[in-house]
N, C-alpha and C. Protein backbone atom coordinates (compact mmCIF):
# COMPACT_ATOMS: atom_id res chain seq x y z
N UNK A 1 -3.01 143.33 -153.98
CA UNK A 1 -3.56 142.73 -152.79
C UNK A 1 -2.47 142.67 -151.75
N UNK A 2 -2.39 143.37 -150.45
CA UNK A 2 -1.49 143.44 -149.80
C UNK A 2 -2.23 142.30 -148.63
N UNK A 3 -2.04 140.93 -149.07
CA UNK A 3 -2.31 140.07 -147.88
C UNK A 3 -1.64 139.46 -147.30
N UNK A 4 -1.70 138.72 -146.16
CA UNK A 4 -0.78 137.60 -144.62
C UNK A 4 -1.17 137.04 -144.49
N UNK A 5 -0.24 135.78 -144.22
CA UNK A 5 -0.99 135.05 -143.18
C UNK A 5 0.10 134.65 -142.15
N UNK A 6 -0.76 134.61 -141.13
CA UNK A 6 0.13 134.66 -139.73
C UNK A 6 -0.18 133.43 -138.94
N UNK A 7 0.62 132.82 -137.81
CA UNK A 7 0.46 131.57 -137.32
C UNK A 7 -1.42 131.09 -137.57
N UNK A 8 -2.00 132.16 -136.65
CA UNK A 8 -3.71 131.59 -136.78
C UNK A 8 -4.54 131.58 -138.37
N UNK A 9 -4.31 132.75 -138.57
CA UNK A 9 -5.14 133.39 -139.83
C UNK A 9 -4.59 133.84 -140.83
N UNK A 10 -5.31 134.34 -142.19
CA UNK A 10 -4.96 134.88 -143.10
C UNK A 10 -5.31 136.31 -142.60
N UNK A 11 -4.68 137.78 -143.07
CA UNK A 11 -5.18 138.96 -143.10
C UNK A 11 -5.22 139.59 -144.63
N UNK A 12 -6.01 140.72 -144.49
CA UNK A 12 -5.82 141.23 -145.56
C UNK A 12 -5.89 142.92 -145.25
N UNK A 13 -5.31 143.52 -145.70
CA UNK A 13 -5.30 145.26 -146.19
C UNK A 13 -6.14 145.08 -146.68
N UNK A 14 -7.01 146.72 -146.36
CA UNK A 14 -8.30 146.86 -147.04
C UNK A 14 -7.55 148.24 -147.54
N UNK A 15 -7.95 148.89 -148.70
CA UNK A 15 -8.18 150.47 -148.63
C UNK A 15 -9.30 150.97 -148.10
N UNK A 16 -8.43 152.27 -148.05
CA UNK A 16 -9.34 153.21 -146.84
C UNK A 16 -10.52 153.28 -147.36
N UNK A 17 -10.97 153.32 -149.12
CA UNK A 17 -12.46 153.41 -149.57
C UNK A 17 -13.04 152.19 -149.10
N UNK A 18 -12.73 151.03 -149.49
CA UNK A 18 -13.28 149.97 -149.12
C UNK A 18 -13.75 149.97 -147.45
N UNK A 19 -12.54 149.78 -146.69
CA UNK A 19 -13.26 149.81 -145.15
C UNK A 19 -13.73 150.95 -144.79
N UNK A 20 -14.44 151.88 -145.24
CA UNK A 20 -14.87 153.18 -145.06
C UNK A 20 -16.12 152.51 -145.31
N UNK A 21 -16.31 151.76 -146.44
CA UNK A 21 -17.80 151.60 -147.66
C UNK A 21 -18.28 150.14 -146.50
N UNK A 22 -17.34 149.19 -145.95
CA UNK A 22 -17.85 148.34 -145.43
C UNK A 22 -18.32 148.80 -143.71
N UNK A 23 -17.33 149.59 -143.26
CA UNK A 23 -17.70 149.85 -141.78
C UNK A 23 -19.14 151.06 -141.93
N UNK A 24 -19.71 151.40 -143.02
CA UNK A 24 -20.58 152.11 -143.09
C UNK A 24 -21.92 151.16 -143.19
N UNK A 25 -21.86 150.70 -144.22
CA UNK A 25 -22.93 149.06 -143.67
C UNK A 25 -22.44 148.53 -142.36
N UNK A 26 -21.79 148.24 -142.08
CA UNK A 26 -21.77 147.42 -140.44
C UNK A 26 -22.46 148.39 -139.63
N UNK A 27 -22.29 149.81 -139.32
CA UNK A 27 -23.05 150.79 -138.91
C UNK A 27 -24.26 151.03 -139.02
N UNK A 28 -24.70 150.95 -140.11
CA UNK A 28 -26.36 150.87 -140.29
C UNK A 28 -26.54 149.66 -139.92
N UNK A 29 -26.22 148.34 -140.12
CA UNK A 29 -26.92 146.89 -139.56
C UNK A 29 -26.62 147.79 -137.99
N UNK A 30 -25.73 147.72 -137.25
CA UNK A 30 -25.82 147.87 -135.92
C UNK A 30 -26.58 148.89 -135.42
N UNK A 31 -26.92 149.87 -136.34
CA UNK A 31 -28.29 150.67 -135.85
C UNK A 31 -29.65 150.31 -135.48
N UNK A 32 -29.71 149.38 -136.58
CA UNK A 32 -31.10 148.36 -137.31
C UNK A 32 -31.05 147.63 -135.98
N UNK A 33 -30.25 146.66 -135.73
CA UNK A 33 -30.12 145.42 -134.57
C UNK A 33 -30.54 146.57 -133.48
N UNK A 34 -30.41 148.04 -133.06
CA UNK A 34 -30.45 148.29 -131.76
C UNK A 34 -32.16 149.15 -131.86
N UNK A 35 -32.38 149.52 -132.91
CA UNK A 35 -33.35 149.63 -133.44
C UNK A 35 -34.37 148.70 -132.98
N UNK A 36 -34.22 147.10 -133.17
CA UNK A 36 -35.26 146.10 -133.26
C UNK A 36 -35.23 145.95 -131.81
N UNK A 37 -34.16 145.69 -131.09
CA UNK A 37 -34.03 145.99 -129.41
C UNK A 37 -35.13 146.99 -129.25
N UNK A 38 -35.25 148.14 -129.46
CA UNK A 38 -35.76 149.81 -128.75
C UNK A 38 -37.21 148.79 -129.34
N UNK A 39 -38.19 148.21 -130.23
CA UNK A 39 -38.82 148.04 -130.28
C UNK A 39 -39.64 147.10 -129.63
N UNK A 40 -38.55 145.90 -129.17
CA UNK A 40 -39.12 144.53 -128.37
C UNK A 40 -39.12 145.31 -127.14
N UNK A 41 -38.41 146.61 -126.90
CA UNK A 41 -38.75 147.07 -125.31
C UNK A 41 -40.02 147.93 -125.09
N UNK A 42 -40.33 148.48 -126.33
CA UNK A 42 -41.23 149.45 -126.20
C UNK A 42 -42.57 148.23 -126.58
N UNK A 43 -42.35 147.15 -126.68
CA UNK A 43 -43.63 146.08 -126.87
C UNK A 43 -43.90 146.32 -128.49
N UNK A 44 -43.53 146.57 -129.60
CA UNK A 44 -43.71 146.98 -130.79
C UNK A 44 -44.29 145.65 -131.05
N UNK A 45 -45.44 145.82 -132.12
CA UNK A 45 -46.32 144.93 -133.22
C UNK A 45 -45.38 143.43 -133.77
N UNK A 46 -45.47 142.49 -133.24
CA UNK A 46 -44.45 141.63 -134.46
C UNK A 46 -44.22 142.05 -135.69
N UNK A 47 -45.14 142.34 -136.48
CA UNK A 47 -45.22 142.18 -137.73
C UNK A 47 -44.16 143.60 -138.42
N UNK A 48 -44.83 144.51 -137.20
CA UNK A 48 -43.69 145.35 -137.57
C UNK A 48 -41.92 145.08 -137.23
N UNK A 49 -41.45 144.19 -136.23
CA UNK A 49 -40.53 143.94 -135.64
C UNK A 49 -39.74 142.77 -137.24
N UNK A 50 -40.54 141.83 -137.45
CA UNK A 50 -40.37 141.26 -138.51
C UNK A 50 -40.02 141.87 -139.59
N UNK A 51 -40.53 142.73 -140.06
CA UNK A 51 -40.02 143.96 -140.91
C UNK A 51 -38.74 144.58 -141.10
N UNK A 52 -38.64 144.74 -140.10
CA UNK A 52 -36.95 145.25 -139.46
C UNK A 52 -36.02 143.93 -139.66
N UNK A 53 -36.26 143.39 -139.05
CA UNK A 53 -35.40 141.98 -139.50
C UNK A 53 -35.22 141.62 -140.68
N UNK A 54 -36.01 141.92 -141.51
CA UNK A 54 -35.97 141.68 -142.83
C UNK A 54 -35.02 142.89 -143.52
N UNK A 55 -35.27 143.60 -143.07
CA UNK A 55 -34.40 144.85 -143.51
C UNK A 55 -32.65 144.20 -143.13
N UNK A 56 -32.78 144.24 -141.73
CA UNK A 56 -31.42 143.63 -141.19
C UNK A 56 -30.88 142.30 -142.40
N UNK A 57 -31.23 142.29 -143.10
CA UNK A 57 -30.72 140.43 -143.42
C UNK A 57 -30.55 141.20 -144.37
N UNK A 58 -31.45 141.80 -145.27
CA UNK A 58 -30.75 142.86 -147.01
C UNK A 58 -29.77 143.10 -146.82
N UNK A 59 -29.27 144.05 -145.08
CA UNK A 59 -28.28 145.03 -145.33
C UNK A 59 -27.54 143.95 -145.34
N UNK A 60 -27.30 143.13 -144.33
CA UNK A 60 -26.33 141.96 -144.31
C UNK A 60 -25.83 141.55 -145.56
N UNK A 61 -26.78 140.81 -146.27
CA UNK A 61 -27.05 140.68 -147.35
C UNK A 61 -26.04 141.49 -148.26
N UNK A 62 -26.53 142.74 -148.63
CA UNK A 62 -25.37 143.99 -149.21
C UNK A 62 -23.99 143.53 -148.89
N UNK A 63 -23.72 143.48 -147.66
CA UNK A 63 -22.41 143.75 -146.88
C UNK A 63 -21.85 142.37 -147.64
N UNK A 64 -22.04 141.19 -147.36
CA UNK A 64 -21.92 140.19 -148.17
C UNK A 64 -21.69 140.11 -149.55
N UNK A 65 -22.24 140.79 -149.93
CA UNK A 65 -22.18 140.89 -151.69
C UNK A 65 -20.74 141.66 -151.69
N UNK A 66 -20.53 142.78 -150.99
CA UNK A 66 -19.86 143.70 -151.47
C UNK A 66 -18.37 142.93 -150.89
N UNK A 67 -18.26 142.63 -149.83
CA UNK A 67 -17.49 141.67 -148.93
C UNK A 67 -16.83 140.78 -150.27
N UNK A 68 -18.01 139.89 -150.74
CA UNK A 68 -17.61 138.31 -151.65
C UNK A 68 -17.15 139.12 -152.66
N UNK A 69 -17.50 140.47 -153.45
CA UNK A 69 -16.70 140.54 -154.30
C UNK A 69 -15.54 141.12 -154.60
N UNK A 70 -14.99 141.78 -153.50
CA UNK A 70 -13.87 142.53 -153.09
C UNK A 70 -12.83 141.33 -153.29
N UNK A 71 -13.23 140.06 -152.30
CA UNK A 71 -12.24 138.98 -152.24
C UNK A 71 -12.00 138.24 -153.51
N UNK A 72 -12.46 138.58 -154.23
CA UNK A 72 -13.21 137.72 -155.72
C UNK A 72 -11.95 138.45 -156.62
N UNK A 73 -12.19 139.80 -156.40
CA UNK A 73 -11.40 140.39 -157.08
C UNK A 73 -9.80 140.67 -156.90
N UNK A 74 -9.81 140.89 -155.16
CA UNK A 74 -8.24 140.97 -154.91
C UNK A 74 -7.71 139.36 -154.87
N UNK A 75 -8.42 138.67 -153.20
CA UNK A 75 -7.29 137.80 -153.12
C UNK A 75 -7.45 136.56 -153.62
N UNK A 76 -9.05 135.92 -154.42
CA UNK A 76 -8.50 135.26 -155.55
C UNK A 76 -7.76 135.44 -156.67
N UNK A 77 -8.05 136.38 -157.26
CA UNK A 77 -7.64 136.64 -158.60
C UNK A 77 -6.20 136.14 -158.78
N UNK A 78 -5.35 137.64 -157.22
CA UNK A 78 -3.89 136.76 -157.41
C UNK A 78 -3.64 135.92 -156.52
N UNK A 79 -3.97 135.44 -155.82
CA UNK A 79 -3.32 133.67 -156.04
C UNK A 79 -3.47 133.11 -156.77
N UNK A 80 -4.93 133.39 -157.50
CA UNK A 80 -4.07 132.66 -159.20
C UNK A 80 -3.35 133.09 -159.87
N UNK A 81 -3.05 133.93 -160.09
CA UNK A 81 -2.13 134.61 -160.56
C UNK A 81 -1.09 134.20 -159.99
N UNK A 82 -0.44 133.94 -158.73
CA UNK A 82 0.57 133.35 -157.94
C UNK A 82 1.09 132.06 -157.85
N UNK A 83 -0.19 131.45 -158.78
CA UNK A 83 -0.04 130.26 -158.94
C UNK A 83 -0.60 129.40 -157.69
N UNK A 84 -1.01 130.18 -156.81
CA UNK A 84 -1.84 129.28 -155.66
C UNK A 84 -3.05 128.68 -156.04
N UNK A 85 -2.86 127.94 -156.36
CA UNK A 85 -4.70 127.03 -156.81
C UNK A 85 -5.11 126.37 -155.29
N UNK A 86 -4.48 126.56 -154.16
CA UNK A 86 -5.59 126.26 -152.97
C UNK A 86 -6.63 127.49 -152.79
N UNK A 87 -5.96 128.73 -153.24
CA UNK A 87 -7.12 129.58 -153.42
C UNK A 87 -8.63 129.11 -153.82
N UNK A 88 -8.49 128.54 -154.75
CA UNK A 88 -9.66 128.33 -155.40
C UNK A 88 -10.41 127.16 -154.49
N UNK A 89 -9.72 126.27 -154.03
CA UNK A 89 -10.52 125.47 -153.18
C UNK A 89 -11.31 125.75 -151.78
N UNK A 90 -10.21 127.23 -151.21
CA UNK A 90 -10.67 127.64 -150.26
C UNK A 90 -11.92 128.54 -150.48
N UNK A 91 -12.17 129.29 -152.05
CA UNK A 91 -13.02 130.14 -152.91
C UNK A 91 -14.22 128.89 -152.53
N UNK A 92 -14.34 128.21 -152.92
CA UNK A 92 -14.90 127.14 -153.37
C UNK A 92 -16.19 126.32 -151.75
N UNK A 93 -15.22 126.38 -150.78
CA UNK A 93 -15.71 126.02 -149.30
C UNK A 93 -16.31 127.38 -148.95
N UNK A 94 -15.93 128.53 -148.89
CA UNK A 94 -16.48 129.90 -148.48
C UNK A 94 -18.07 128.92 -149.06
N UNK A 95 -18.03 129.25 -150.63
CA UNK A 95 -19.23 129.52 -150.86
C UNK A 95 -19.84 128.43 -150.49
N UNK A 96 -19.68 127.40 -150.44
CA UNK A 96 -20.57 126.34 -150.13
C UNK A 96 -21.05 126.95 -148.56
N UNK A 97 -20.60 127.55 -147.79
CA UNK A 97 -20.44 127.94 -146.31
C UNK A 97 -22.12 128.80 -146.60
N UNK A 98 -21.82 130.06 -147.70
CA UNK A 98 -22.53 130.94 -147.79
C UNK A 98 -23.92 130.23 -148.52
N UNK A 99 -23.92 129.30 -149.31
CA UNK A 99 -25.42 128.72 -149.44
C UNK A 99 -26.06 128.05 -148.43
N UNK A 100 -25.56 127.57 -147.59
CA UNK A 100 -25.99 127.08 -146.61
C UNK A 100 -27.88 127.78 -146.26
């Protein structure tokens, strides 16, 4: 895990597969989002517009999954391993964030 943290934030190195695999979902959601735009302009069906949105929240959804377990795997793992146990508390607030 090649991670920082700098006065504001923590960072992290991604590999090139990883941000390749994540900026490819962010790409399709931002298709989808401009997608549901082209439809509220063209007056499209709710039900169909709703549809799309629903789609939008899976991919999200995906991106999330794949996101939580990347971090799961690199930059919890070693800070425990590092002996950082605020890791785990900060592990711990994410998710409470994400059930929301």
């Amino acid at each position: 895990m090649d991670s920082k943290e700098t006065d504001s934030a923590k960072t992290r190195h991604r590999s090139e597969a990883e941000l390749k695999s994540l900026m490819i979902r962010l790409n399709k959601i931002a298709g989808q989002i401009n997608g549901i735009k082209k439809m509220l302009d063209d007056d499209a069906y709710c039900t169909d517009i709703l549809t799309q949105v629903s789609a939008v929240q899976g991919a999200f959804n995906a991106f999330r999954r794949e996101l939580l377990s990347s971090h799961i795997r690199t930059c919890v793992v070693q800070g425990i391993k590092d002996g950082d146990n605020e890791v785990v508390d900060e592990f711990l607030m994410t998710l409470q964030k994400l059930m929301r």
